[in-house]
N, C-alpha and C. Protein backbone atom coordinates (compact mmCIF):
# COMPACT_ATOMS: atom_id res chain seq x y z
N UNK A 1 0.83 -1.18 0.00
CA UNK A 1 0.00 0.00 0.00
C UNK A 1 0.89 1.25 0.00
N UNK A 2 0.32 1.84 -0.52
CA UNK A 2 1.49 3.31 -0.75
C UNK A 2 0.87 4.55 0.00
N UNK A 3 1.82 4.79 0.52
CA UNK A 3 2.07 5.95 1.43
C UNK A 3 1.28 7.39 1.36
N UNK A 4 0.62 7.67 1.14
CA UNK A 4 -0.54 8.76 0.54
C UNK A 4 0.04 9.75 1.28
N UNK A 5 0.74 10.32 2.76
CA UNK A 5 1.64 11.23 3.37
C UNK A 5 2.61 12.09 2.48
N UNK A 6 3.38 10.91 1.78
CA UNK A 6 4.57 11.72 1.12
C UNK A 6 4.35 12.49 0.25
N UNK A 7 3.52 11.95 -0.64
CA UNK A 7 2.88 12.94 -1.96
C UNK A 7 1.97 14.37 -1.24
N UNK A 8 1.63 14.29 -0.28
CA UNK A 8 0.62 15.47 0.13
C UNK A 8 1.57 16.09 1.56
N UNK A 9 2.70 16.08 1.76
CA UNK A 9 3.79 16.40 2.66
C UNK A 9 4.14 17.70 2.69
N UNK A 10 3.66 18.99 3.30
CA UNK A 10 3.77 20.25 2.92
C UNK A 10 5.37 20.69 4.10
N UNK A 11 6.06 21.78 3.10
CA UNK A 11 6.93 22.35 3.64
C UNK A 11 6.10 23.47 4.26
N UNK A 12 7.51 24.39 5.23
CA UNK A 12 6.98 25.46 5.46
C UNK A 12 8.12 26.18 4.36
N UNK A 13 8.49 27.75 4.56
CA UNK A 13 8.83 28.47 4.04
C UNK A 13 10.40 28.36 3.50
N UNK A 14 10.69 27.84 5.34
CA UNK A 14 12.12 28.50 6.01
C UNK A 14 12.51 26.82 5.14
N UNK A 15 11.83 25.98 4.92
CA UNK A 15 12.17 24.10 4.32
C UNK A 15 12.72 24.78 3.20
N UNK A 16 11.28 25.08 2.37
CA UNK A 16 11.59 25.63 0.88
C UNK A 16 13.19 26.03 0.46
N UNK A 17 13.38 26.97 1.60
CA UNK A 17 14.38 28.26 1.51
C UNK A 17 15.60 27.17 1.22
N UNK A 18 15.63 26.50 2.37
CA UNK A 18 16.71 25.86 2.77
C UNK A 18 17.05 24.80 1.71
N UNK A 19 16.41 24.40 0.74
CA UNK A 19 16.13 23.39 -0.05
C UNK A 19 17.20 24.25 -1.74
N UNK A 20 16.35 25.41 -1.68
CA UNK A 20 16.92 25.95 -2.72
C UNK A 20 18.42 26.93 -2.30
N UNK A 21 18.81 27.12 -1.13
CA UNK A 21 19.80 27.78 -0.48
C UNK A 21 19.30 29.26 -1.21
N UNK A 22 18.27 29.79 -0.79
CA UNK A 22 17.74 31.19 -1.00
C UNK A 22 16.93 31.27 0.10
N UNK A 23 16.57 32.53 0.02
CA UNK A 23 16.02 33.31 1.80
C UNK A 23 14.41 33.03 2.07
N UNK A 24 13.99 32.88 2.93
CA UNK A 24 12.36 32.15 3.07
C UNK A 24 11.61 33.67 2.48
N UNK A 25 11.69 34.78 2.80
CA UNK A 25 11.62 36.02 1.42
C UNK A 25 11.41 35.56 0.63
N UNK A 26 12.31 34.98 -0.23
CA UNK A 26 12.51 35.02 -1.23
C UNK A 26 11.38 34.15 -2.34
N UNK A 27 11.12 32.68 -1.44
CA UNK A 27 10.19 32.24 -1.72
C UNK A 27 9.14 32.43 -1.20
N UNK A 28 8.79 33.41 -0.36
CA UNK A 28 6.97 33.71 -0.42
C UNK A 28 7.16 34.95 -1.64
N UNK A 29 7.97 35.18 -1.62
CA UNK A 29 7.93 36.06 -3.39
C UNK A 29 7.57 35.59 -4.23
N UNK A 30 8.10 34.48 -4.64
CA UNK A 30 8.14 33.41 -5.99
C UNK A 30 6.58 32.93 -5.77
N UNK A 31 6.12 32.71 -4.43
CA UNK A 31 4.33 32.20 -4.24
C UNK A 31 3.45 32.88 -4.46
N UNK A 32 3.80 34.66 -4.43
CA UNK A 32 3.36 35.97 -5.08
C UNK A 32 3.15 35.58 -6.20
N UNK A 33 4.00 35.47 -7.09
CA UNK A 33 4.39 35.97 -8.28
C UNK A 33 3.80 34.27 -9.11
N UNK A 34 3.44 33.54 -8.40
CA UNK A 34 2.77 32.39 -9.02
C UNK A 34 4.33 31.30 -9.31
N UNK A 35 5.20 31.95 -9.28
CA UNK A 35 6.04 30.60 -9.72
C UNK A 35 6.21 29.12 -8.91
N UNK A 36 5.67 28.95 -7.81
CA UNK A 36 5.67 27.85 -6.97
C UNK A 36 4.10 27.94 -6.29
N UNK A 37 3.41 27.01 -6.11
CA UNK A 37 2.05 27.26 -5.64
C UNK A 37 1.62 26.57 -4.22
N UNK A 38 1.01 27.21 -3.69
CA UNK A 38 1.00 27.29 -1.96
C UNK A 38 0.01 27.10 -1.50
N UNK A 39 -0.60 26.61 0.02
CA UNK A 39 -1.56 26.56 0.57
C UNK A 39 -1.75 27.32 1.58
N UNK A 40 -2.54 28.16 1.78
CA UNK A 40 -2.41 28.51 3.21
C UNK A 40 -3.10 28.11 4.62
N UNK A 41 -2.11 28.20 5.83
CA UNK A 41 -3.04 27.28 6.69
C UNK A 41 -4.20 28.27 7.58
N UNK A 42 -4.94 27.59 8.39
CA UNK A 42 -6.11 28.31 8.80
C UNK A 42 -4.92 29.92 9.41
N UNK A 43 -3.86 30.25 10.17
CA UNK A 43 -3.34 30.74 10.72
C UNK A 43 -2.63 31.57 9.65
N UNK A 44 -3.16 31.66 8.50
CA UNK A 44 -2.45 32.67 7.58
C UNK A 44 -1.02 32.39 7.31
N UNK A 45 -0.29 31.28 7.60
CA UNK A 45 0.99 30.91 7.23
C UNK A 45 1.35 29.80 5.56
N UNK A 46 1.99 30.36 4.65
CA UNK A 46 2.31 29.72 3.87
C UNK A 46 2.92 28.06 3.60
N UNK A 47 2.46 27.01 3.31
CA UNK A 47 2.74 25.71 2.75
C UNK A 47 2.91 25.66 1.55
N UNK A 48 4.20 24.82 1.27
CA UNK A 48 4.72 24.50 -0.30
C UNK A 48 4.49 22.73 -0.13
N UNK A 49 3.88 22.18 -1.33
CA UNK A 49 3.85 20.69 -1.44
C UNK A 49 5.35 20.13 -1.49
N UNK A 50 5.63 19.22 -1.16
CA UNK A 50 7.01 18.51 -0.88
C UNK A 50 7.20 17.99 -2.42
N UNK A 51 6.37 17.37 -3.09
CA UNK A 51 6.29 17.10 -4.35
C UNK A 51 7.00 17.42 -5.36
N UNK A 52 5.94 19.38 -5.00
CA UNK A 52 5.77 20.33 -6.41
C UNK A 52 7.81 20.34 -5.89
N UNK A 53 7.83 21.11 -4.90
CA UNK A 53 9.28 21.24 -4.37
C UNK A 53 10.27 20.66 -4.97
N UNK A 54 10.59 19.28 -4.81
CA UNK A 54 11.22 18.36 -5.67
C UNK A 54 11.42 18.57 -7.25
N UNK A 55 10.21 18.65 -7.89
CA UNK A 55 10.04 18.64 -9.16
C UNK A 55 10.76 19.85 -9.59
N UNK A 56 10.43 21.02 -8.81
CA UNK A 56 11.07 22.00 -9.25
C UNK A 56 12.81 21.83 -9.07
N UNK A 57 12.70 21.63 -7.99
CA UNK A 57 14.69 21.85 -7.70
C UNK A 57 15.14 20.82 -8.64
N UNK A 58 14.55 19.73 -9.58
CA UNK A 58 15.14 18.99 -10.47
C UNK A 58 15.11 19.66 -11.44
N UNK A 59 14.13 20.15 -12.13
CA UNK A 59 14.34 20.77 -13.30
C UNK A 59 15.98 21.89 -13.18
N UNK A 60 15.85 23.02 -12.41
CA UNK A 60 17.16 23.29 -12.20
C UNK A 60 18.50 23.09 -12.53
């Protein structure tokens, strides 16, 4: 049975940041500006999918 967690596994900002070695800024910018797409939680704080994340830092 497969793991249904990993695929739906949200970062926070400061993950993102650290992932791409750029400033957690930097990517709620890029979530502005539509280039990475986000959830927000009831508390008004930004989530990036662990997924989309991946996919992106490969293309790179």
């Amino acid at each position: 049975m497969e793991d249904k967690k990993t695929s739906k596994e949200l970062l926070t900002p400061a993950e993102v940041a650290e992932i791409f070695r750029v400033s957690p800024k930097t990517v709620s910018r890029w979530a502005k500006e539509g280039k990475i797409s986000s959830v927000t939680t009831l508390g008004g704080h930004r989530r990036f999918y662990s997924e989309e994340v991946s996919r992106l830092k490969n293309q790179k």
